[in-house]
Protein backbone atom coordinates (compact mmCIF):
# COMPACT_ATOMS: atom_id res chain seq x y z
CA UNK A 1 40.35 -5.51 -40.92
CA UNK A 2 39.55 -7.63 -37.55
CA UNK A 3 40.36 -10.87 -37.62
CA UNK A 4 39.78 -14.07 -35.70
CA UNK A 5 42.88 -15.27 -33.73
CA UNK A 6 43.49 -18.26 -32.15
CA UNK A 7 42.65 -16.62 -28.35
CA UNK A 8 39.53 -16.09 -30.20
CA UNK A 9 38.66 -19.39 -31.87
CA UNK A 10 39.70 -21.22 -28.42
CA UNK A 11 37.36 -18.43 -25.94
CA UNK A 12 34.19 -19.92 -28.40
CA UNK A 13 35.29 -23.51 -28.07
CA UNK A 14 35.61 -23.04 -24.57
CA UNK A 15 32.20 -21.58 -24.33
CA UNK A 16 30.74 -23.93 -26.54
CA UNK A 17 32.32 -26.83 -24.51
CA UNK A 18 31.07 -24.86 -21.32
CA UNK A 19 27.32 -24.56 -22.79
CA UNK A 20 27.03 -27.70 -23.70
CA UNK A 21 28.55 -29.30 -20.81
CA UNK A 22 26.13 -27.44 -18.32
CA UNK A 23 23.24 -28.60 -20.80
CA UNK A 24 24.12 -31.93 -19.86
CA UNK A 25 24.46 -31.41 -16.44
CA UNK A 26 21.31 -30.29 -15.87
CA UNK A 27 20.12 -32.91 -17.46
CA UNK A 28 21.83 -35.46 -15.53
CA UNK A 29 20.49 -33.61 -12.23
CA UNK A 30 16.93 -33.26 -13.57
CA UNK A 31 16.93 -37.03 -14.37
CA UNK A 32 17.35 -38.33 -11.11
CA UNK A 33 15.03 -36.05 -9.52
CA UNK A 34 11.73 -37.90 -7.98
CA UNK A 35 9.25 -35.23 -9.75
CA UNK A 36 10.59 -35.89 -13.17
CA UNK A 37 10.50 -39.73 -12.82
CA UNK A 38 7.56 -40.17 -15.11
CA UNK A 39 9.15 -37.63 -17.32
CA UNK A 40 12.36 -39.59 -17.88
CA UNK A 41 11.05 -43.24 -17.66
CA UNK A 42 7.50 -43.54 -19.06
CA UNK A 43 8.01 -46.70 -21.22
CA UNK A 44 8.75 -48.46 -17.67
CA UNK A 45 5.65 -46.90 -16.12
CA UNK A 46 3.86 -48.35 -19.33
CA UNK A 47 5.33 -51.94 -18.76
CA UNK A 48 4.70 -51.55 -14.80
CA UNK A 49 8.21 -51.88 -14.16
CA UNK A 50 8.55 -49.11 -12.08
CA UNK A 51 6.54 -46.99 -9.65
CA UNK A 52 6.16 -43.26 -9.02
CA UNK A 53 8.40 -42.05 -6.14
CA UNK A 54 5.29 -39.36 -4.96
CA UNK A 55 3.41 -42.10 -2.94
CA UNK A 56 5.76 -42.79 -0.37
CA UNK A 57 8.93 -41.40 1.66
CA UNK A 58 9.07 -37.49 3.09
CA UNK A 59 7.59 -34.88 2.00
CA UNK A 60 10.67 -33.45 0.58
CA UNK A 61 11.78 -36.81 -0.70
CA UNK A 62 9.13 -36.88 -3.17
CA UNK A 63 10.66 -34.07 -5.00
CA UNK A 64 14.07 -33.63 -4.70
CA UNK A 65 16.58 -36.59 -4.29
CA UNK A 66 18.54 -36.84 -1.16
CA UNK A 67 20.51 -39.58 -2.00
CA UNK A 68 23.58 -37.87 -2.10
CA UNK A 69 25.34 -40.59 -3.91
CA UNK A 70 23.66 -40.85 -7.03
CA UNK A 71 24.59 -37.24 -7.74
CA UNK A 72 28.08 -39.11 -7.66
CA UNK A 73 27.47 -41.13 -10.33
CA UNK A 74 25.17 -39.03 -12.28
CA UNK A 75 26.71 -39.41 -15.53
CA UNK A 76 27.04 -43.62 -15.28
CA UNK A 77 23.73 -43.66 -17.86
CA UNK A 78 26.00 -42.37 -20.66
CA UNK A 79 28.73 -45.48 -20.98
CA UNK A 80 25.92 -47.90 -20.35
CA UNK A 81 23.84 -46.54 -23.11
CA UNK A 82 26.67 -46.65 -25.52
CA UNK A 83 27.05 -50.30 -24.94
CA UNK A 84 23.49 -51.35 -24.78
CA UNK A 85 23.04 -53.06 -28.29
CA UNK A 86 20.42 -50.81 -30.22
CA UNK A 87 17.52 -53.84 -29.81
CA UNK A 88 17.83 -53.83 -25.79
CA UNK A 89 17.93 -49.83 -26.18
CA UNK A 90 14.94 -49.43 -27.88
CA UNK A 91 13.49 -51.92 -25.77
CA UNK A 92 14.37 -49.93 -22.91
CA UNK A 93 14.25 -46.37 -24.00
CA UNK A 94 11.90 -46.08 -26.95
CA UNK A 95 13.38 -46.06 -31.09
CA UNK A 96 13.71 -42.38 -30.80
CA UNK A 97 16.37 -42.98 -27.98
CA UNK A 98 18.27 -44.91 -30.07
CA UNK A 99 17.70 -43.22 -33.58
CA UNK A 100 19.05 -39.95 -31.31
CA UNK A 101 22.46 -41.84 -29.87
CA UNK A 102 22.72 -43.23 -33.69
CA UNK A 103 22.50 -39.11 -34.70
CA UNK A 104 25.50 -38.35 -32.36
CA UNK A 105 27.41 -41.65 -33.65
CA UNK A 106 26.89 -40.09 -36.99
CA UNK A 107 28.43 -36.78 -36.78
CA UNK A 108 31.90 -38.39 -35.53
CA UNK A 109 31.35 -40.85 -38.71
CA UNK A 110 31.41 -37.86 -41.49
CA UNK A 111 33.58 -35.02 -39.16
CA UNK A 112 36.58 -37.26 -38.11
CA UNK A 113 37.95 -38.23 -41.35
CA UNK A 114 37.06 -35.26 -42.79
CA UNK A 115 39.02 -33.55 -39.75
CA UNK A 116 41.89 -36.21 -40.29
CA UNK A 117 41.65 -35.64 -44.24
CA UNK A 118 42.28 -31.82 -44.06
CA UNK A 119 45.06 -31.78 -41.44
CA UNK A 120 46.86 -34.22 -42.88
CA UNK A 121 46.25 -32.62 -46.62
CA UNK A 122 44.71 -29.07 -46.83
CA UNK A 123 46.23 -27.18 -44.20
CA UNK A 124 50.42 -28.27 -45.76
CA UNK A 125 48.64 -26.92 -49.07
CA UNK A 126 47.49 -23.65 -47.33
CA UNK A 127 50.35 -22.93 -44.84
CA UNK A 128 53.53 -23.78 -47.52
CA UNK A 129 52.39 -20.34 -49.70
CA UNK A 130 53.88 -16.74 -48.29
CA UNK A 131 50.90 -15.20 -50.30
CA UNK A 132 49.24 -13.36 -47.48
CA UNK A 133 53.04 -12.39 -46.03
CA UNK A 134 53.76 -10.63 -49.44
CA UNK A 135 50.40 -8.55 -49.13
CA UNK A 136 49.42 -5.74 -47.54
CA UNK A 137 46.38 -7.14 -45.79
CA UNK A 138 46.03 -7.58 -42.19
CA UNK A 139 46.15 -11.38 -41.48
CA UNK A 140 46.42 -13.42 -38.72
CA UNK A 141 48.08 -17.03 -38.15
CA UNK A 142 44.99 -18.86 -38.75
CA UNK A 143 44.48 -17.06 -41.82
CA UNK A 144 47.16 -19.03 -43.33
CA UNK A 145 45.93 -22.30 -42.84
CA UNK A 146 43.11 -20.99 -45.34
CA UNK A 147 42.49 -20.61 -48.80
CA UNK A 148 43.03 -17.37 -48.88
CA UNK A 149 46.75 -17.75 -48.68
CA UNK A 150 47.53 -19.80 -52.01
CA UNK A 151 47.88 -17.53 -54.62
CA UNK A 152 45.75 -16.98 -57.89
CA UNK A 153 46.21 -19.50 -60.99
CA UNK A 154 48.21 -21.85 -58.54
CA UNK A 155 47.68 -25.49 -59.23
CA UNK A 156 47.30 -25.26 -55.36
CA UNK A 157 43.94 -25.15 -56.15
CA UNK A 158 43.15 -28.37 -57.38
CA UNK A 159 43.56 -29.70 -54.02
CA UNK A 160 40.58 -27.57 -52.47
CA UNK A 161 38.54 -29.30 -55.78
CA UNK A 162 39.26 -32.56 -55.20
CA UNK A 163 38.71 -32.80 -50.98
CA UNK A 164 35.50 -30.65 -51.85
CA UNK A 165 34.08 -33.75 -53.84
CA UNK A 166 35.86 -36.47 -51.52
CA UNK A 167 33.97 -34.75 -48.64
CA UNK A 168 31.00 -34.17 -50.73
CA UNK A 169 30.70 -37.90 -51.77
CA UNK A 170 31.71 -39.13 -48.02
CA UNK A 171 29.11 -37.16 -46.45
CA UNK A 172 26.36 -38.23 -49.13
CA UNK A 173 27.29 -42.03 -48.56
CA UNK A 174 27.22 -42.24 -44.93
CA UNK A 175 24.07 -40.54 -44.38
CA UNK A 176 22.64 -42.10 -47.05
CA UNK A 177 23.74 -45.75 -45.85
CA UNK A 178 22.43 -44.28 -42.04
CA UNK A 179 18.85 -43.02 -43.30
CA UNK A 180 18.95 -46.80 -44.45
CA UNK A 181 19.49 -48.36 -41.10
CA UNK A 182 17.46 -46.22 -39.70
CA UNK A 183 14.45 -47.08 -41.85
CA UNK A 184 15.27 -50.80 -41.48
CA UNK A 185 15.17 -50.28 -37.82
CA UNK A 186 11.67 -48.02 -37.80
CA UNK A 187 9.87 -50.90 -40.08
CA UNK A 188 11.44 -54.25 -37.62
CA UNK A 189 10.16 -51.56 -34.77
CA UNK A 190 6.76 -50.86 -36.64
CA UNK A 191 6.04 -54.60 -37.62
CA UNK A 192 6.63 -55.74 -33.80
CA UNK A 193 4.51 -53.51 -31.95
CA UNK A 194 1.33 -54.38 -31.70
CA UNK A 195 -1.42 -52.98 -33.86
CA UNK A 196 -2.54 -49.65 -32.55
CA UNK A 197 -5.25 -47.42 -34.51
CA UNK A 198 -2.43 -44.27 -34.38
CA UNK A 199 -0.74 -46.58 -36.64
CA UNK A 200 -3.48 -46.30 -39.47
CA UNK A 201 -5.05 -43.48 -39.48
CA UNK A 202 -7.10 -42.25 -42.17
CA UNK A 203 -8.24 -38.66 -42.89
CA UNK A 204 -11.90 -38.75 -44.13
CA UNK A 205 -13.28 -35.22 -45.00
CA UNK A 206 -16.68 -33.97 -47.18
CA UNK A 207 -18.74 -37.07 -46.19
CA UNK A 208 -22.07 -37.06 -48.06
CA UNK A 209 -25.08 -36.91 -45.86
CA UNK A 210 -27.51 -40.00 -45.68
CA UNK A 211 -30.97 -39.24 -44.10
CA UNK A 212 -30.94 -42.83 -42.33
CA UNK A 213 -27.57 -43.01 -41.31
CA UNK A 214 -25.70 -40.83 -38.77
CA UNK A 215 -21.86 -39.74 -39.91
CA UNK A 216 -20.48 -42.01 -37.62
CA UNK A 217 -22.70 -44.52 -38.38
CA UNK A 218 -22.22 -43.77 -42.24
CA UNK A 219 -18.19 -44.20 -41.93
CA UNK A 220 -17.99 -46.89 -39.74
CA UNK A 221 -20.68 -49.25 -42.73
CA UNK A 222 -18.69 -48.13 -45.72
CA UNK A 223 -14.67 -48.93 -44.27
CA UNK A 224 -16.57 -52.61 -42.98
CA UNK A 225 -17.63 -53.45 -46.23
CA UNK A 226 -14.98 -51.82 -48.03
CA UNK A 227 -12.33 -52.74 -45.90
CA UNK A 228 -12.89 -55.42 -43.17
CA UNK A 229 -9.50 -56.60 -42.76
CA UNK A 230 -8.00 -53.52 -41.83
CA UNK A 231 -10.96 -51.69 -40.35
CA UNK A 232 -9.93 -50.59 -36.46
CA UNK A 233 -12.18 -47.64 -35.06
CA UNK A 234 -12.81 -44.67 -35.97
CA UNK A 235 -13.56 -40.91 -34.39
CA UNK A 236 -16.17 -38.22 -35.54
């Protein structure tokens, strides 16, 4: 039987790390690139705080950044977007950008005491037993730190039922006390934008024909009678 060894556990962290690091760095490069600007920064294109980079400068300038120095400090974004407060962030990025960050934020909130929580209990549980050492199965070290090395009918067990449910409940808690900031923070976001028709949409299908009316005509006189105060447009 093959099984996974620690050479093997740390080559897939190490390509996971790898992956994800060169994800970000192209990111980071892609960012600061002139032909992306509107890509990257459209709420400040909205507000007219900033201008596209194609009208002016070299040819080449207008794609591809030649300042030299900003691929120095490529990464700066990340530290100042962890300390924005949330309100300036979604100011400045959009709620999605900070409903994202939150997302990240919320994985080390449930994995790192559940990480802390089985080191410090599960894996003495697991590696104390000499079950697998008195088989005749092929093991390896990491093996040990595993369930499968506490023998059958050992109270032992217990312990894997209990952190089960402690994780269980910590995981269901958190998320459920995130999904309620983040609701909190789409309805404050919602009720201080401005109206927009997006907002309120209404699917209206199988309208009845009226010889003197037109459809449009026909949807647009029953919503203002019916419902002048939250009547906006309409499309056909």
């Amino acid at each position: 039987m093959l099984m996974a060894s620690l050479s093997d556990i740390g080559l897939a962290a190490a390509i996971n790390i790898l992956s994800a690091f060169t994800f970000l760095l192209a990111f980071a490069v892609l960012r600061i690139q002139p032909i992306n600007d509107r890509v990257y920064f459209p709420k400040w294109y909205l507000k007219g705080l900033r201008s596209s980079p194609l009208q002016a400068g070299l040819f080449v300038s207008k794609f591809v950044n030649l300042d030299f120095k900003s691929y120095i400090r490529f990464l700066s974004w990340m530290p100042a977007a962890l300390q924005m407060p949330e309100p300036e962030l979604i100011d400045h990025a959009g709620l999605d950008s900070a409903v994202y960050l939150r997302i990240y934020l919320l994985g080390l909130k449930i994995f790192v005491p559940i990480a802390f929580l089985a080191f410090s209990v599960m894996v003495p549980v697991n590696w104390t037993n000499s079950t697998l050492e008195r088989s005749n199965l092929t093991y390896s070290q990491i093996d040990k730190l595993s369930i499968s090395n506490i023998p059958t009918g050992s109270n032992r067990f217990w312990t894997h039922l209990v952190m089960a449910y402690a994780f269980t409940f910590w995981t269901c808690y958190i998320l459920k006390r995130e999904y309620q900031i983040v609701a909190t923070m789409r309805l404050h976001f919602l009720a201080s934008e401005r109206r927009r028709p997006d907002q309120f949409t209404v699917l209206v299908r199988n309208v009845p024909p009226d010889p003197d009316e037109s459809v449009s005509e026909l949807v647009e006189h029953f919503f203002l009678v019916n419902h002048p105060d939250h009547y906006l447009t309409h499309q056909v």
